[in-house]
Protein backbone atom coordinates (compact mmCIF):
# COMPACT_ATOMS: atom_id res chain seq x y z
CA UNK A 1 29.27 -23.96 40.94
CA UNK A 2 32.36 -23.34 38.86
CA UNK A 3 31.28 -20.29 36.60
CA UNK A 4 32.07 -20.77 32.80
CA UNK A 5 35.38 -19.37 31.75
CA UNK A 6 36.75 -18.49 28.34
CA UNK A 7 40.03 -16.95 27.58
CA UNK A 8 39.69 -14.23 24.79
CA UNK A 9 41.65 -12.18 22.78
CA UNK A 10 41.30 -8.27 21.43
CA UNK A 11 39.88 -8.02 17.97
CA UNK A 12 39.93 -4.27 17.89
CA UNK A 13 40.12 -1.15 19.51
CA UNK A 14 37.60 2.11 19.50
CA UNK A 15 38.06 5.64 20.87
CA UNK A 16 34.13 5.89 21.05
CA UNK A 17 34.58 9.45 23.57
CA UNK A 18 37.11 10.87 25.85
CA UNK A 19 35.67 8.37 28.67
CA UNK A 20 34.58 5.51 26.51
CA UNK A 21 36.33 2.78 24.79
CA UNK A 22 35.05 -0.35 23.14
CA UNK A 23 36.99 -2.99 23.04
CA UNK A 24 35.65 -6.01 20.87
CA UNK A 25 37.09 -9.44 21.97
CA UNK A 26 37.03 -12.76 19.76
CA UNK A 27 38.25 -16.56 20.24
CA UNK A 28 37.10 -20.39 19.61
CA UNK A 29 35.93 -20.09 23.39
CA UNK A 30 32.97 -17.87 22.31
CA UNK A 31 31.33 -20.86 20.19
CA UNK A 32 29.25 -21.39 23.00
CA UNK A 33 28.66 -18.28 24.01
CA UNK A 34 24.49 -17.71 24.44
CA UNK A 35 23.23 -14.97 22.07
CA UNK A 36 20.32 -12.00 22.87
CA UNK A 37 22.54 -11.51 26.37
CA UNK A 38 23.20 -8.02 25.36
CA UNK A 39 22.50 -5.32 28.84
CA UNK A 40 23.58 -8.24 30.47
CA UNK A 41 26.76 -8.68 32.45
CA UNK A 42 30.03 -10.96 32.48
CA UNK A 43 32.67 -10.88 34.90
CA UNK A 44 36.05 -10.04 32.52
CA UNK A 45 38.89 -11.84 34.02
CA UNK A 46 42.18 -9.25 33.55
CA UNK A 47 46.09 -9.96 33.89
CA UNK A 48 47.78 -9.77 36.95
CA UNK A 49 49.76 -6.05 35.55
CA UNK A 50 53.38 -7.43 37.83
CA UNK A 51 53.08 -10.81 36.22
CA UNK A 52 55.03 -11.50 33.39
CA UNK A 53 52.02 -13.74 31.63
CA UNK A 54 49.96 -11.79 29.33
CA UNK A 55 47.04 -14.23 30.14
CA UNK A 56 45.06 -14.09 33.20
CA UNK A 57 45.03 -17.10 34.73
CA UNK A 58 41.22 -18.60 34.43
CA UNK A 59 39.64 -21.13 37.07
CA UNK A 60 38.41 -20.78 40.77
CA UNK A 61 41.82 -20.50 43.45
CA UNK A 62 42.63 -18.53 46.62
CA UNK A 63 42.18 -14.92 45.58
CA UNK A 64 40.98 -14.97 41.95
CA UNK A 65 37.92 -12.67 42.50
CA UNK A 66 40.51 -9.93 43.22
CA UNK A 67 41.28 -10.15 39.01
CA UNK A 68 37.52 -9.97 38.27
CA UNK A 69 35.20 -7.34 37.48
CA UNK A 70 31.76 -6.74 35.94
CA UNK A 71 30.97 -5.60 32.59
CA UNK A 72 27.70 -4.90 30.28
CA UNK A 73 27.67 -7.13 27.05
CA UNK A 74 27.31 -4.21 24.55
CA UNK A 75 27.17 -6.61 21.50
CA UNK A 76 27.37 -10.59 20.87
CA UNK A 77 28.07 -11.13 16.91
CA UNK A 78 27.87 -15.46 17.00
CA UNK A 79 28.44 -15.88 13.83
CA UNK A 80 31.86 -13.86 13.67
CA UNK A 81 32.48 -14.75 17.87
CA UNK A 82 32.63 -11.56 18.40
CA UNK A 83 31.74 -10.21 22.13
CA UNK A 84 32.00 -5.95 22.50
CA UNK A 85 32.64 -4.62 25.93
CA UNK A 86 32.76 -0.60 26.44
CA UNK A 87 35.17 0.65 29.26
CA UNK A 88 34.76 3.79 31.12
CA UNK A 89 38.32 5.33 31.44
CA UNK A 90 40.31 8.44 31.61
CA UNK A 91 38.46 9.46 34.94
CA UNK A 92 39.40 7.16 37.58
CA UNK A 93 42.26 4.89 37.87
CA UNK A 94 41.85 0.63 38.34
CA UNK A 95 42.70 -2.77 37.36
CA UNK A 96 39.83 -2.82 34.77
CA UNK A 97 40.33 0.73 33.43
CA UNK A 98 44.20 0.66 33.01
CA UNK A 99 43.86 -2.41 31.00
CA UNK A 100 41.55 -0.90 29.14
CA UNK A 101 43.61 2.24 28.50
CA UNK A 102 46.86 0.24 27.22
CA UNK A 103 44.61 -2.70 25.76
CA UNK A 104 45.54 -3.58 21.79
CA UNK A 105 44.98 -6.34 19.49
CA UNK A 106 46.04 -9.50 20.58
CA UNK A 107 45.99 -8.70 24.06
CA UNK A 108 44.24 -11.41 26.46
CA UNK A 109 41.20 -10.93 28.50
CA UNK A 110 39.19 -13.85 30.63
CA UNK A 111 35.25 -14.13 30.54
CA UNK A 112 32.90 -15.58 32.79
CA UNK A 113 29.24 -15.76 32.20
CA UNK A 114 27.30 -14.34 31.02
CA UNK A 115 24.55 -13.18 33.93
CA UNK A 116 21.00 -12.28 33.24
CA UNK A 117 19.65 -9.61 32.00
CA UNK A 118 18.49 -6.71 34.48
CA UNK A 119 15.91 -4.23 33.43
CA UNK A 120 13.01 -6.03 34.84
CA UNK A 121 10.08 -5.82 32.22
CA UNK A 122 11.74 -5.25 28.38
CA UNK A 123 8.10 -5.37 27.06
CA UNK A 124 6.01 -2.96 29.44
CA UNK A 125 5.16 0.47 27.70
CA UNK A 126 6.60 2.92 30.84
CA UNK A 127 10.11 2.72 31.05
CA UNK A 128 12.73 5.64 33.50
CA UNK A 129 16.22 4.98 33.80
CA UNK A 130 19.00 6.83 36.07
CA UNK A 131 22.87 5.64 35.36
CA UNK A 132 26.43 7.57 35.06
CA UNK A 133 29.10 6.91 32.68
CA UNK A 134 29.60 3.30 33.85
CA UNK A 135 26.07 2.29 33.42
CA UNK A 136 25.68 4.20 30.04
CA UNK A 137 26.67 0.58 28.39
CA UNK A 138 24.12 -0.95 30.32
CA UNK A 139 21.49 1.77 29.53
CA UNK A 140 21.86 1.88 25.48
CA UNK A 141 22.16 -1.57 25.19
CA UNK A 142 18.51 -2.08 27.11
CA UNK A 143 17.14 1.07 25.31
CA UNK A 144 17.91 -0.76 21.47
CA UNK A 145 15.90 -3.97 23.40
CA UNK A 146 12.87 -2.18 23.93
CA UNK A 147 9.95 -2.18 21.84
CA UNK A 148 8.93 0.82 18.91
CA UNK A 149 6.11 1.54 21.39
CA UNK A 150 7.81 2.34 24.55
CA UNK A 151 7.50 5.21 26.25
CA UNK A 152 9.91 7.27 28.98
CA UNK A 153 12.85 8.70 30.04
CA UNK A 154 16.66 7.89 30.72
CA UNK A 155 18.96 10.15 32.50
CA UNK A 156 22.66 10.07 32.02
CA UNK A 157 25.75 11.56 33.82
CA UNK A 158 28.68 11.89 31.35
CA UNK A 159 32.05 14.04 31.88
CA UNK A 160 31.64 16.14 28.89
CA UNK A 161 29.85 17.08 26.08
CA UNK A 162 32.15 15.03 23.77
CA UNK A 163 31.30 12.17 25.60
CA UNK A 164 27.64 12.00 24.37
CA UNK A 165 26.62 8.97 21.85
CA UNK A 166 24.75 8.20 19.49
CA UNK A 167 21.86 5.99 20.81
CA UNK A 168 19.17 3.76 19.17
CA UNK A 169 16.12 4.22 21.06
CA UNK A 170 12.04 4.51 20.81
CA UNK A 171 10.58 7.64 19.19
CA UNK A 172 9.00 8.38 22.43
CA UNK A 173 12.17 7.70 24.85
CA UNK A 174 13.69 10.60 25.58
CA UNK A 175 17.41 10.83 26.35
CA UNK A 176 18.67 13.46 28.62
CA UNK A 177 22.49 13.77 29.41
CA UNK A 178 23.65 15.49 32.71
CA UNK A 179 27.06 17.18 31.51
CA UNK A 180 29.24 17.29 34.37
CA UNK A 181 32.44 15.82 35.71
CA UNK A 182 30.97 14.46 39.18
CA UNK A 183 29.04 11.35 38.57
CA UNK A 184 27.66 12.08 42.30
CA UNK A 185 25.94 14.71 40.61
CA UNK A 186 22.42 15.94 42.63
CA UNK A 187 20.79 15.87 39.10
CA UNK A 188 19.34 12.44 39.28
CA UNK A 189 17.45 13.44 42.45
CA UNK A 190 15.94 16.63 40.57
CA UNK A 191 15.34 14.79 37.23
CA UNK A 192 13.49 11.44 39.63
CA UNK A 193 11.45 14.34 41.32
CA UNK A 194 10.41 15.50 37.62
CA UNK A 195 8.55 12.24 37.20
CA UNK A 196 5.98 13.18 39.92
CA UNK A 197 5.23 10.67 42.67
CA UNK A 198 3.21 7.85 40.13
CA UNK A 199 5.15 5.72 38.21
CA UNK A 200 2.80 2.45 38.47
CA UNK A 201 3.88 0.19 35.24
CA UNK A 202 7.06 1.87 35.07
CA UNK A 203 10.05 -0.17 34.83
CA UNK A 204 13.01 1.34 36.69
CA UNK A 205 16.65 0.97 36.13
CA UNK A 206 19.36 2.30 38.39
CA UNK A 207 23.08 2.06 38.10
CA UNK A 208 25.75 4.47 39.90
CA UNK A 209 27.79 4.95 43.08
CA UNK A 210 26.38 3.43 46.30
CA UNK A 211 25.11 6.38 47.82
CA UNK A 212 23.43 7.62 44.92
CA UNK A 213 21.40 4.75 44.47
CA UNK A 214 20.79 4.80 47.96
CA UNK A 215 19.36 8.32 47.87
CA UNK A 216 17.17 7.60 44.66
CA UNK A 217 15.80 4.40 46.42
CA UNK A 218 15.11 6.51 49.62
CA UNK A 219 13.09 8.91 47.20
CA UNK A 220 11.10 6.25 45.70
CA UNK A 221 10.05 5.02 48.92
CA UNK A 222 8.99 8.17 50.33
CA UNK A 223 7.52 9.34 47.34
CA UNK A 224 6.72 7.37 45.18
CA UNK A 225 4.02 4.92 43.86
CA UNK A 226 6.20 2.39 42.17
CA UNK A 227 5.86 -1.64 41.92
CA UNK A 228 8.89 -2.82 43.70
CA UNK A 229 9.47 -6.06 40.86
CA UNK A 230 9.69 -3.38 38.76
CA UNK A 231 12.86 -1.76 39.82
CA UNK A 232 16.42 -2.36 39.48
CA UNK A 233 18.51 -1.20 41.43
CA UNK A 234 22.30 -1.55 41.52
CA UNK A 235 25.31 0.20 42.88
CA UNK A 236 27.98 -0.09 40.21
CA UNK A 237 30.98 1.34 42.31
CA UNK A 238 31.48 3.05 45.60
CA UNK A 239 33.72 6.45 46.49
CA UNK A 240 36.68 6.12 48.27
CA UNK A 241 36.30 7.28 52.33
């Protein structure tokens, strides 16, 4: 199936923390854009940096997932077509985080999608969620979805203090942030073996490195009394060997 592809251009730029930036996109193309996506993800579509096009070039050829990469719909304004995007940067180097580094307005950007939302139950009461810095989009976005009566806990790795936010969440979610620069960080594990081994009715949302996810999921299934269609689980990047 040939995915959906718009071509896009920046509306504005925001320094939201040393490793954040939001980047807010607009164009015709987003007319048909579905609203109530946000947590979801859509595969942005960058420039080929040696080309001399500013575009990337949209459609389905030899080689064009190598110009693709995923990213959480932080906001969806229809009415102004206006789609936000945050970007980790300034702590690892890549075709989606340079662009986002030198990105200004006017600058082009593809979109496909969007995908469907992840956290598996929005509505249950129990909620736990475990992400770094590149799932902290994905986290505050689900954490505004949730309802006034929701109760839990949401652990997340950022580089430094400065790089805390601001989130809108329940009165009885509570946010902790793990301050340090390595988003492999053995905190996760400690903070999941907090929770005790019964988290029946508890949704579950994972996002970081492979092998972090790997070791939380291990945990869960040693450990833990959990309800398997209740857990997401996703590895959002991998280390290099």
């Amino acid at each position: 199936m040939i995915p959906n592809m718009r071509m896009t251009e920046v509306l504005s730029v925001t320094e939201l923390t040393p490793h954040m930036r939001r980047i807010t996109l607009t164009g015709d193309s987003l007319a048909s854009f579905p609203e109530h996506k946000e947590s979801a993800h859509v595969k942005a579509i960058f420039p080929d940096p040696k080309s001399k096009s500013k575009k990337p070039k949209l459609g389905m050829y030899f080689g064009f997932k190598q110009w693709m990469r995923s990213y959480t719909i932080r906001y969806f304004d229809k009415k102004n077509l206006a789609l936000t995007i945050d970007f980790a940067v300034n702590d690892h180097q890549g075709l989606a985080s340079q662009w986002a580094l030198q990105a200004k307005v006017g600058d082009y950007l593809g979109i496909a999608g969007p995908g469907d939302i992840k956290h598996t139950d929005l509505l249950t009461q129990k909620h736990l969620f475990f992400g770094d810095i590149t799932a902290l989009p994905a986290i505050a976005a689900t954490l505004e979805k949730l309802p006034h009566n929701a109760i839990g806990h949401a652990y997340i790795q950022v580089p430094t203090a400065e790089d805390i936010q601001d989130l809108i969440i329940p009165k009885e979610v509570n946010v902790h942030w793990l301050i340090t620069p390595d988003k492999l960080t053995s905190e996760f594990l400690t903070a999941l073996e907090i929770q005790g081994g019964d988290l029946k009715d508890t949704a579950i949302f994972i996002a970081a490195e492979a092998s972090v996810v790997k070791q939380l999921k291990a945990h869960l299934n040693d450990n833990c009394k959990y309800e398997k269609q209740k857990l997401y689980a996703s590895a959002y990047w991998n280390k290099k060997r």
